[in-house]
PDB file of N, CA and C in Angstrom:
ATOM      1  N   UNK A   1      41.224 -14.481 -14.904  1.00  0.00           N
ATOM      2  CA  UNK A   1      41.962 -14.286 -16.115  1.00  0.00           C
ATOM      3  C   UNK A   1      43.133 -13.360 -15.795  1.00  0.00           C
ATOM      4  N   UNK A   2      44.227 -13.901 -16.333  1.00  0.00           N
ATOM      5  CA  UNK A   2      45.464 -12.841 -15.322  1.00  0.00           C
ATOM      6  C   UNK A   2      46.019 -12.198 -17.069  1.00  0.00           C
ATOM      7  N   UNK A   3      46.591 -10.745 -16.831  1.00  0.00           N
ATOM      8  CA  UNK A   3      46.920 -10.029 -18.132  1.00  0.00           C
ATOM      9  C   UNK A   3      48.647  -9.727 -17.905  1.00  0.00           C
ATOM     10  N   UNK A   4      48.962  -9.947 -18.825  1.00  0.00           N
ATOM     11  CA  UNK A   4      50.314 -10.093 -18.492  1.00  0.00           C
ATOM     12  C   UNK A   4      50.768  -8.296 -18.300  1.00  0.00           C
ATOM     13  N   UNK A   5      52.199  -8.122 -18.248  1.00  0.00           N
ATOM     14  CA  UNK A   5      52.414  -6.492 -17.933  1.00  0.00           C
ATOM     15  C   UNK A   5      52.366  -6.079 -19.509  1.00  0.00           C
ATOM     16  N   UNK A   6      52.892  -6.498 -20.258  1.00  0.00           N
ATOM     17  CA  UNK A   6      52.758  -5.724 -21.525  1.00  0.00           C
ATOM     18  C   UNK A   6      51.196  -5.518 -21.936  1.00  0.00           C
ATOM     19  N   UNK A   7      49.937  -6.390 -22.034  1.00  0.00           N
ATOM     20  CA  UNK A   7      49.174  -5.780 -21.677  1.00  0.00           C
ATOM     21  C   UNK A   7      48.021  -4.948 -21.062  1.00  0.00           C
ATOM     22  N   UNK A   8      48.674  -4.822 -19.874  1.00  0.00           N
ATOM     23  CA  UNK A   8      48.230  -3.733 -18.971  1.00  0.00           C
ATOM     24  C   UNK A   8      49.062  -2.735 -19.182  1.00  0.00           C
ATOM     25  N   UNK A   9      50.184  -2.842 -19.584  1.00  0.00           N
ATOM     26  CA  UNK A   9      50.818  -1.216 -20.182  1.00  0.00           C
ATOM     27  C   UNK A   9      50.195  -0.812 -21.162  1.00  0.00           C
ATOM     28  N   UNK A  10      49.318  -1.387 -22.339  1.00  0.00           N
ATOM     29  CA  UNK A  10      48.800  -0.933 -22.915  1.00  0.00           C
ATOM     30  C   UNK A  10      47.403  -0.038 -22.865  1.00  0.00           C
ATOM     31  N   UNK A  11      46.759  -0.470 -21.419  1.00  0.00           N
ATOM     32  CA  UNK A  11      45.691  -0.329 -21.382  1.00  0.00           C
ATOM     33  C   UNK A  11      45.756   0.965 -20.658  1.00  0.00           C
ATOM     34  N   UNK A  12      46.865   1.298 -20.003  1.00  0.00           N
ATOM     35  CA  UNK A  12      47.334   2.675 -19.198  1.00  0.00           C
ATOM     36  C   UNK A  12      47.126   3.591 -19.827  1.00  0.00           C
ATOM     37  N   UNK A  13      46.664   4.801 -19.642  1.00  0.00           N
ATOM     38  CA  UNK A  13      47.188   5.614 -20.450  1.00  0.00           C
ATOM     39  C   UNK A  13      48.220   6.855 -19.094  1.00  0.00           C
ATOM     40  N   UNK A  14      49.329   7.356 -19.714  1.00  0.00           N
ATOM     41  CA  UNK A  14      50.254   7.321 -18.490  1.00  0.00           C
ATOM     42  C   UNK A  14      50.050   9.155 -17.939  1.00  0.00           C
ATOM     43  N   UNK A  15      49.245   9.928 -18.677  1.00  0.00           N
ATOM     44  CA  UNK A  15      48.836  11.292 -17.917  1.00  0.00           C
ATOM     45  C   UNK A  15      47.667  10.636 -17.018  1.00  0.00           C
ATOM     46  N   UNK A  16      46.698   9.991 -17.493  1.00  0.00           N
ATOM     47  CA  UNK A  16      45.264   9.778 -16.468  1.00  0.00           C
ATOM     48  C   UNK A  16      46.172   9.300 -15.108  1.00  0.00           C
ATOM     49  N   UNK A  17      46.651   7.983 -15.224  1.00  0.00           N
ATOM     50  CA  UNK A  17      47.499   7.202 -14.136  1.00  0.00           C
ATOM     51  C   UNK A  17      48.305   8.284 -13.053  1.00  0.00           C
ATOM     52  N   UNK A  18      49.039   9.277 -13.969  1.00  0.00           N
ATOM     53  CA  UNK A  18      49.869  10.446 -12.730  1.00  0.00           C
ATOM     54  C   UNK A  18      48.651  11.304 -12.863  1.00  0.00           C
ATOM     55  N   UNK A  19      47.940  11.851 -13.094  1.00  0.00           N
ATOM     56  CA  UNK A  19      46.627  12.334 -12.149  1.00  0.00           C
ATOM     57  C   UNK A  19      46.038  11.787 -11.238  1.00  0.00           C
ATOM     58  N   UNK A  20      45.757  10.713 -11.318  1.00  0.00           N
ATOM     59  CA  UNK A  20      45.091   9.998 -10.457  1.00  0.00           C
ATOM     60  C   UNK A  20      45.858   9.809  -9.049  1.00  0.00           C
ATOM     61  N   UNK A  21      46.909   9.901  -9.443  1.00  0.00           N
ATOM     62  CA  UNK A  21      48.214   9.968  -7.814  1.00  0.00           C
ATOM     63  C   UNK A  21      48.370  10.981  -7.655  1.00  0.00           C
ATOM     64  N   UNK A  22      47.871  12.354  -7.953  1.00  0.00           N
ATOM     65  CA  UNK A  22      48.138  13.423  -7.908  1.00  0.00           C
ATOM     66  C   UNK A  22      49.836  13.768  -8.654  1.00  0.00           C
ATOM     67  N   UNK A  23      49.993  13.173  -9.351  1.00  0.00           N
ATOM     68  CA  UNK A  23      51.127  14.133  -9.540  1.00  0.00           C
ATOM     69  C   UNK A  23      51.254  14.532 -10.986  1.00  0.00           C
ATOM     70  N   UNK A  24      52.372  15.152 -11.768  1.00  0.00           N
ATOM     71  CA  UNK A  24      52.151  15.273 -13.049  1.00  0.00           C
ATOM     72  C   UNK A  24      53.807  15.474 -13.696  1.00  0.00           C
ATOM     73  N   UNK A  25      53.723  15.252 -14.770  1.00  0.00           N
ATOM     74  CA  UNK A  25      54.873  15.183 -15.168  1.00  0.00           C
ATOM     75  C   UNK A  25      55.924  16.320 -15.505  1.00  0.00           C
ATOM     76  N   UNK A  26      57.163  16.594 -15.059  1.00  0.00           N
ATOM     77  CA  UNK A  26      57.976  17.164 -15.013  1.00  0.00           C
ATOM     78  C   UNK A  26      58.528  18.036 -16.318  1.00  0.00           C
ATOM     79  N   UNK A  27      58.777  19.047 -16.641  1.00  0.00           N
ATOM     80  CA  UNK A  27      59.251  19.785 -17.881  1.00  0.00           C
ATOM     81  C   UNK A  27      60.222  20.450 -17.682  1.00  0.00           C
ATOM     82  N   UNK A  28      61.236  20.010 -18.470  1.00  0.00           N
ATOM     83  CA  UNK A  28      62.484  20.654 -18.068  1.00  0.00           C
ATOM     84  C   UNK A  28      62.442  21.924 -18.425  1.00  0.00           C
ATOM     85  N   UNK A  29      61.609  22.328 -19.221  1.00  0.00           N
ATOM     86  CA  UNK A  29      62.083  24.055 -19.563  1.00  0.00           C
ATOM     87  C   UNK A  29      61.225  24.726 -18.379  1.00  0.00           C
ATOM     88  N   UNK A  30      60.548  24.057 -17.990  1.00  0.00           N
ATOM     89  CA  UNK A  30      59.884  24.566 -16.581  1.00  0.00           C
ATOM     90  C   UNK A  30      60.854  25.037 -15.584  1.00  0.00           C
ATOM     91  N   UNK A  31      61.265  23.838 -15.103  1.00  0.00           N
ATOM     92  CA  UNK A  31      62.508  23.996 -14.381  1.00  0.00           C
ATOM     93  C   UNK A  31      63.421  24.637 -15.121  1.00  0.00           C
ATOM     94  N   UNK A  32      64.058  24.992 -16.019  1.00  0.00           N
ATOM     95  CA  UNK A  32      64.842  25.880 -16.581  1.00  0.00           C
ATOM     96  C   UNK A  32      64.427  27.795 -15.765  1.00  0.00           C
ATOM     97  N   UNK A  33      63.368  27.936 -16.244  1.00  0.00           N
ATOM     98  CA  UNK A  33      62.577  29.370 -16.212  1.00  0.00           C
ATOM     99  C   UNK A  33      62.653  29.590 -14.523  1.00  0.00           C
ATOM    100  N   UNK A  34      62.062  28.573 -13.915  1.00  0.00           N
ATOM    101  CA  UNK A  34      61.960  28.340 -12.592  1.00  0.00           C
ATOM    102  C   UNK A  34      63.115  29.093 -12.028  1.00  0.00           C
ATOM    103  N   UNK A  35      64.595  28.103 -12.342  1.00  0.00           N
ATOM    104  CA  UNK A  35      66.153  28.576 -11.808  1.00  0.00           C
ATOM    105  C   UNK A  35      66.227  29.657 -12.004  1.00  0.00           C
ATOM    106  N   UNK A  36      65.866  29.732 -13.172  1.00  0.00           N
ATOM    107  CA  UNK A  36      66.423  31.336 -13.856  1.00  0.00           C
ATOM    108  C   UNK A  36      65.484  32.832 -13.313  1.00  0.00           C
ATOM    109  N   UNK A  37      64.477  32.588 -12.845  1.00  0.00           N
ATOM    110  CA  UNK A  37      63.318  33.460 -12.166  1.00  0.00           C
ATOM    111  C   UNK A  37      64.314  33.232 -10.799  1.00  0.00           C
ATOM    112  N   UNK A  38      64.638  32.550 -10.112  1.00  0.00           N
ATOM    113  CA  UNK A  38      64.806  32.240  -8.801  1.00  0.00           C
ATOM    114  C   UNK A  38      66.398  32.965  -8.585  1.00  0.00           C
ATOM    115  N   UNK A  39      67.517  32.559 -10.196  1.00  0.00           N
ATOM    116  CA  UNK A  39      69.008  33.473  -9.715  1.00  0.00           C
ATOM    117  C   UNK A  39      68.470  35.030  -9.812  1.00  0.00           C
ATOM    118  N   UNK A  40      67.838  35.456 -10.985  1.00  0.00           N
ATOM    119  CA  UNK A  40      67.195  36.914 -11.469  1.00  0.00           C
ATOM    120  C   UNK A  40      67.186  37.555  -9.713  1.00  0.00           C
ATOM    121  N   UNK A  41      66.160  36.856  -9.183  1.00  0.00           N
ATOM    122  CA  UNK A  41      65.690  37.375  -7.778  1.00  0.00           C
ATOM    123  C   UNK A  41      66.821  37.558  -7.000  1.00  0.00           C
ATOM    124  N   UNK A  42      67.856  36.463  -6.940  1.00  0.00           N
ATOM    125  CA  UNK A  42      68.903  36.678  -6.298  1.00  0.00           C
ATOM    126  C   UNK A  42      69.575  37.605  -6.528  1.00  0.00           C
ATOM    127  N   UNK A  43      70.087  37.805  -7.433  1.00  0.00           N
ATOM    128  CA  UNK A  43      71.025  38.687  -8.045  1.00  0.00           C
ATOM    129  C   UNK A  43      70.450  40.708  -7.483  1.00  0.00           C
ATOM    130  N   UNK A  44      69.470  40.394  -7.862  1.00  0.00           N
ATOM    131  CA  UNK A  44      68.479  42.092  -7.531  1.00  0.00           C
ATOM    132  C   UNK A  44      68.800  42.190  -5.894  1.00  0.00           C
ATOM    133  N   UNK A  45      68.831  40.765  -5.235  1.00  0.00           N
ATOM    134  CA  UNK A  45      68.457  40.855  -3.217  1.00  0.00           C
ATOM    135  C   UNK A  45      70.555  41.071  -3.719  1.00  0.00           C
ATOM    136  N   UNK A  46      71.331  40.538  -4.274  1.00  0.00           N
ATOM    137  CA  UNK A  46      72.176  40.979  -4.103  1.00  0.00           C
ATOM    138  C   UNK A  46      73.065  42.104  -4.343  1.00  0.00           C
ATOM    139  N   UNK A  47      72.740  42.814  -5.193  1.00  0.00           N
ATOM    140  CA  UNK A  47      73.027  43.816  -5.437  1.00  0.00           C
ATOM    141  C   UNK A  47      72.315  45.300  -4.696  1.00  0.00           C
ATOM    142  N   UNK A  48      70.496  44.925  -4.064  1.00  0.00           N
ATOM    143  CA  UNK A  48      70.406  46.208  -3.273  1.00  0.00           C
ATOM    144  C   UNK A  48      71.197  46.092  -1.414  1.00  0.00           C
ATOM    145  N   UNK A  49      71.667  44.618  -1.367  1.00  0.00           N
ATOM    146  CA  UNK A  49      72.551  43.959  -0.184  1.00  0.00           C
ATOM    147  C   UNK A  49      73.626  45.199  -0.228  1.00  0.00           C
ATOM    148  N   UNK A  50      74.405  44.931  -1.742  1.00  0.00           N
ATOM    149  CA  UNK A  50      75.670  45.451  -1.438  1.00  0.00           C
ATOM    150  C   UNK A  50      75.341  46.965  -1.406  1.00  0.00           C
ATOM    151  N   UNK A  51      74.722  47.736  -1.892  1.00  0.00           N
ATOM    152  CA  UNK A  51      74.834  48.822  -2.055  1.00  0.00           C
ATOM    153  C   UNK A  51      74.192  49.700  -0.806  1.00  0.00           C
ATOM    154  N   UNK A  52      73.665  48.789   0.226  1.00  0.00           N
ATOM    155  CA  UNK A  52      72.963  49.046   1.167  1.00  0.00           C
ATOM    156  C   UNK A  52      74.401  49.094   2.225  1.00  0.00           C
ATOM    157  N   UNK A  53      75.005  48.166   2.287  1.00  0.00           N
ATOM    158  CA  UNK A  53      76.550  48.299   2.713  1.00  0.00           C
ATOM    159  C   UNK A  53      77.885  48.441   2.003  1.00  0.00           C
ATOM    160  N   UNK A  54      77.474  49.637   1.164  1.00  0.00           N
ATOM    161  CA  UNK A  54      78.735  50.219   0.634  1.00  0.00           C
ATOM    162  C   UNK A  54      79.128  50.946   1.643  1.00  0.00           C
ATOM    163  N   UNK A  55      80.660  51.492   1.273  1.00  0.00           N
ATOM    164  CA  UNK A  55      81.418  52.297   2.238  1.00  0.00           C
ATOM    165  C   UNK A  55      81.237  53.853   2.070  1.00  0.00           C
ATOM    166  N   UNK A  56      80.262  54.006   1.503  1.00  0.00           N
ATOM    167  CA  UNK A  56      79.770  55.427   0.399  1.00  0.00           C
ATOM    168  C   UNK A  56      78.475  55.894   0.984  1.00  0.00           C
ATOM    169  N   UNK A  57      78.705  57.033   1.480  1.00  0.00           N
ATOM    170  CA  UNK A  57      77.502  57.706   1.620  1.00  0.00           C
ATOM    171  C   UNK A  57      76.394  57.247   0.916  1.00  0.00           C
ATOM    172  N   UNK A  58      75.040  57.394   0.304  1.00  0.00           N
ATOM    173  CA  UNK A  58      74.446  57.371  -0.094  1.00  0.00           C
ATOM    174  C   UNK A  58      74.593  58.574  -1.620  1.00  0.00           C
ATOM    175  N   UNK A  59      74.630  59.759  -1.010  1.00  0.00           N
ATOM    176  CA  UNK A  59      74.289  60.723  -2.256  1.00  0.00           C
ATOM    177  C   UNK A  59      75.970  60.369  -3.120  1.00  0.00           C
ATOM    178  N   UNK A  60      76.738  60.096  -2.691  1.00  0.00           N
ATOM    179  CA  UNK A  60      78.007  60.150  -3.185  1.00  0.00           C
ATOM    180  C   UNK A  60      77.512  58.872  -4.619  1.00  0.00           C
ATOM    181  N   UNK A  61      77.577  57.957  -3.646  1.00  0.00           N
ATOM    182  CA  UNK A  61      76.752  56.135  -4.399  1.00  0.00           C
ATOM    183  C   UNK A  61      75.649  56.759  -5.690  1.00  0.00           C
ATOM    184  N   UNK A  62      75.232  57.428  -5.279  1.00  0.00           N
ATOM    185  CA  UNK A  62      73.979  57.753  -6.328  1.00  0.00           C
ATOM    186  C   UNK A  62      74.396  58.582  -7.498  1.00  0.00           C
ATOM    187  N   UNK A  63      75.396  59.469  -6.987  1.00  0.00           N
ATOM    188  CA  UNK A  63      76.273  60.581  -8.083  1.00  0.00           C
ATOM    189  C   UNK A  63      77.278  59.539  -9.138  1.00  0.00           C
ATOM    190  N   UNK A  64      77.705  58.787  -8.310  1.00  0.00           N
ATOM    191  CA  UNK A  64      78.499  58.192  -9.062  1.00  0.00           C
ATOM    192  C   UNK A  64      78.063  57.483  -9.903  1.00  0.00           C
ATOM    193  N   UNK A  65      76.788  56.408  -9.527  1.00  0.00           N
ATOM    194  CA  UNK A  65      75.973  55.636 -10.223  1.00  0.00           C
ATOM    195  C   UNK A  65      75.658  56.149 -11.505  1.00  0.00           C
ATOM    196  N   UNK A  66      74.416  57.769 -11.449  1.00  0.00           N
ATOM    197  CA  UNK A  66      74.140  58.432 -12.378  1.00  0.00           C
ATOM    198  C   UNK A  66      75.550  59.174 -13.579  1.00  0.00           C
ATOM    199  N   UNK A  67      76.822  58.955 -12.975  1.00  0.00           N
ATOM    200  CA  UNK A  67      77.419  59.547 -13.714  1.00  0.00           C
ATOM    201  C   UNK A  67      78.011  58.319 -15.134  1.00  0.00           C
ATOM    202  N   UNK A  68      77.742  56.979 -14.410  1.00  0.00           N
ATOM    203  CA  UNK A  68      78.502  56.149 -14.996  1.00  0.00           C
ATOM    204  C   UNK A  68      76.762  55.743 -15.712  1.00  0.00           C
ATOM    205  N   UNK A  69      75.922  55.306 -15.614  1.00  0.00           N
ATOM    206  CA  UNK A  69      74.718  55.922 -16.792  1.00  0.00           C
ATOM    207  C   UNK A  69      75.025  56.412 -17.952  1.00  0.00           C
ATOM    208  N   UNK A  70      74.752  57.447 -17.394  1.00  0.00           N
ATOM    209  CA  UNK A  70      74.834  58.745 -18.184  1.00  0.00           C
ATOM    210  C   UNK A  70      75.938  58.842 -19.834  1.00  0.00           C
ATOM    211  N   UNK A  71      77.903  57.920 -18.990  1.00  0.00           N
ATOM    212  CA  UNK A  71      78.809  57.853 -20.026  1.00  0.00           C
ATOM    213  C   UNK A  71      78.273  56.452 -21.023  1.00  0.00           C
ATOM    214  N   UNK A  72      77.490  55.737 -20.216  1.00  0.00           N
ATOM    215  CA  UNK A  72      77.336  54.831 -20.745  1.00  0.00           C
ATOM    216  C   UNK A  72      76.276  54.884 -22.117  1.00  0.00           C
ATOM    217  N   UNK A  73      75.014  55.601 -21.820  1.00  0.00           N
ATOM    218  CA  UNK A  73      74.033  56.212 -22.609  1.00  0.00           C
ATOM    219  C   UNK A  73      74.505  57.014 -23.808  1.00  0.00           C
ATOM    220  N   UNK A  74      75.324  57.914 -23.174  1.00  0.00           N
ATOM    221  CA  UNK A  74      75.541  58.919 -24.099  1.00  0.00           C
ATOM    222  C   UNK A  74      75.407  60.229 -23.538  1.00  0.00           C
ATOM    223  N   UNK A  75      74.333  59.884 -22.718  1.00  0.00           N
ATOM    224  CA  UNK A  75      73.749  61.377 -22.159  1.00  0.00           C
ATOM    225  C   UNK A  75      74.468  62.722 -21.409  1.00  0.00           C
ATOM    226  N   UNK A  76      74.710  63.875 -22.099  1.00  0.00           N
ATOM    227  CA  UNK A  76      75.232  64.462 -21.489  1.00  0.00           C
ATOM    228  C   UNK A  76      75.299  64.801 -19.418  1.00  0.00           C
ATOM    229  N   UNK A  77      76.442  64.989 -19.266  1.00  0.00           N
ATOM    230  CA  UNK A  77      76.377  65.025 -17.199  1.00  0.00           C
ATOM    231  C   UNK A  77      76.357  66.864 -17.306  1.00  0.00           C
ATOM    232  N   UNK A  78      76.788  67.694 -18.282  1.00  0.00           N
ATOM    233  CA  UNK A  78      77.266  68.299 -17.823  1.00  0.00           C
ATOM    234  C   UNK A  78      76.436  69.674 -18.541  1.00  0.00           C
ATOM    235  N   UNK A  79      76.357  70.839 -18.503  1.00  0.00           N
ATOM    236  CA  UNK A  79      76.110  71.798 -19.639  1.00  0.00           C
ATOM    237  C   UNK A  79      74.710  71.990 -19.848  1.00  0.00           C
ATOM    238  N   UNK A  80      74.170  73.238 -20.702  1.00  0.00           N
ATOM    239  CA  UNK A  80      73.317  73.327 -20.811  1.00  0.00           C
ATOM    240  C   UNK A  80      72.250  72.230 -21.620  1.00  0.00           C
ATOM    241  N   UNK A  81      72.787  71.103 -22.314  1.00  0.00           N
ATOM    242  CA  UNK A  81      71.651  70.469 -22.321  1.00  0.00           C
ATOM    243  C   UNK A  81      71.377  69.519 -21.455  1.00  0.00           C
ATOM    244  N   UNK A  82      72.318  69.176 -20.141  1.00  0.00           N
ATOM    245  CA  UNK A  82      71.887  68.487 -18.972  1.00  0.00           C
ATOM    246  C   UNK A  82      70.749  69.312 -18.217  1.00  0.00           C
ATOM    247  N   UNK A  83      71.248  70.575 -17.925  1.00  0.00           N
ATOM    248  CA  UNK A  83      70.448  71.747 -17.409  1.00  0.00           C
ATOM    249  C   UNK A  83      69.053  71.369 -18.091  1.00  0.00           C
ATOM    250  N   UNK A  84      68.949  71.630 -19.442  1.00  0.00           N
ATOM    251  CA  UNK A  84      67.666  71.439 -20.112  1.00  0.00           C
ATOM    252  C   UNK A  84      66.359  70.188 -19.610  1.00  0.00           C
ATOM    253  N   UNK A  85      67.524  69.264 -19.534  1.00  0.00           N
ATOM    254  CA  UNK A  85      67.178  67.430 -19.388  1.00  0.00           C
ATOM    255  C   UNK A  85      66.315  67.430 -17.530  1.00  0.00           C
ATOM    256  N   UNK A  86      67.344  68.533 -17.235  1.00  0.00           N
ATOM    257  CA  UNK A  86      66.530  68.446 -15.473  1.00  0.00           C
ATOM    258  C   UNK A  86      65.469  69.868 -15.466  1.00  0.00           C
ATOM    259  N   UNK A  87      65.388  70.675 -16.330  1.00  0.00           N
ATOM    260  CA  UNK A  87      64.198  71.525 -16.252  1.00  0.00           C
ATOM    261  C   UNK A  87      62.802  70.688 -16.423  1.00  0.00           C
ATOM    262  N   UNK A  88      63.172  69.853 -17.541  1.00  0.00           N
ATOM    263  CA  UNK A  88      62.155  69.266 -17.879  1.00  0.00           C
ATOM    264  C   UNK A  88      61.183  68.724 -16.924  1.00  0.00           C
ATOM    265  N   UNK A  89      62.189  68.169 -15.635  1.00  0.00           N
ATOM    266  CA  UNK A  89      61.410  67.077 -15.174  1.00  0.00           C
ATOM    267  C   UNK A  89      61.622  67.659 -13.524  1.00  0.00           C
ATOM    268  N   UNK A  90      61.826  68.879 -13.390  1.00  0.00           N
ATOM    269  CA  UNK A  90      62.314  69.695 -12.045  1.00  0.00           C
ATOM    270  C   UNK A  90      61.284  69.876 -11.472  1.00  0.00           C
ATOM    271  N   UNK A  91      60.809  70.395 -10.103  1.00  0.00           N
ATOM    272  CA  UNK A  91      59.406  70.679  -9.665  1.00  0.00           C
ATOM    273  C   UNK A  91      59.780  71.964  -9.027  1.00  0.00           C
ATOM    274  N   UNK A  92      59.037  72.627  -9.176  1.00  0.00           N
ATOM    275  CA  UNK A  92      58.917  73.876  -8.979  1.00  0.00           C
ATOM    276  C   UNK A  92      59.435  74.098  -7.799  1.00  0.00           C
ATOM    277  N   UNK A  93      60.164  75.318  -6.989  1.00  0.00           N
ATOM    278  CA  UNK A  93      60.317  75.616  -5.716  1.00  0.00           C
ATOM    279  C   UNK A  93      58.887  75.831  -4.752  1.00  0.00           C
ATOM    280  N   UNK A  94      59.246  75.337  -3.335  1.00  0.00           N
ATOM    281  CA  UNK A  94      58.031  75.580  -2.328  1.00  0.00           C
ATOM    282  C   UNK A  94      57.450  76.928  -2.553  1.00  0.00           C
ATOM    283  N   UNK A  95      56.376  77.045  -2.187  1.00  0.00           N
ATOM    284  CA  UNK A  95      55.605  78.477  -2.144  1.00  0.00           C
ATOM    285  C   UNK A  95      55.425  79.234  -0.807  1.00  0.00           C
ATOM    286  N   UNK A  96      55.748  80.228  -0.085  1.00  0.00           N
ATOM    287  CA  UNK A  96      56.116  79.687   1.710  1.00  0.00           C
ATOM    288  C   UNK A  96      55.082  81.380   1.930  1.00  0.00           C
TER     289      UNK A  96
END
C-alpha cells in the first residue's frame, strides 16, 4: 500500500522527526543573545587589550580613569568630603 507525501506529512510530527536525527530546531532570539554574549566578551578582551598597551604608566591610567568617574558621578575628587569617602574605606597603617 504506497501513502502519498501529503499523507505521510501528516503522520510526522516534525520535533519527534529532528530528535530522532539528533538535531533541534533553531531560535533566533537564541542566536540573537548568543552574538550579543559573544560581542559583550569582546568588547571587555578589548578594552583590558588597550589599556594593557596604553602609552600611560599605569598609576597615571588609573588617576585619570578615577578622575573622569568621579566628574561623571558627581562624586567629589577633591576636599574634605573626598578625604571622608577614603577614611571610610582606608586600612590602617602597618604596625612594625
Amino acid at each position: 500500500m504506497a501513502m502519498s507525501w501529503k499523507a505521510m506529512k501528516g503522520m510526522l510530527d516534525r520535533e519527534l522527526l529532528l530528535k530522532r536525527m539528533g538535531l533541534e530546531e533553531r531560535s533566533p532570539a537564541g542566536d540573537f543573545f548568543t552574538g550579543l554574549g559573544l560581542f559583550s566578551v569582546g568588547v571587555l578582551v578589548g578594552a583590558g587589550l588597550g589599556m594593557m598597551f596604553a602609552p600611560r604608566r599605569g598609576e597615571d591610567l588609573r588617576a585619570m580613569m578615577t578622575d573622569a568617574w568621579r566628574q561623571r558621578t558627581g562624586k567629589p575628587t577633591q576636599g574634605p568630603d573626598y578625604q571622608a569617602m577614603g577614611a571610610e574605606t582606608a586600612m590602617p597603617p602597618p604596625q612594625h
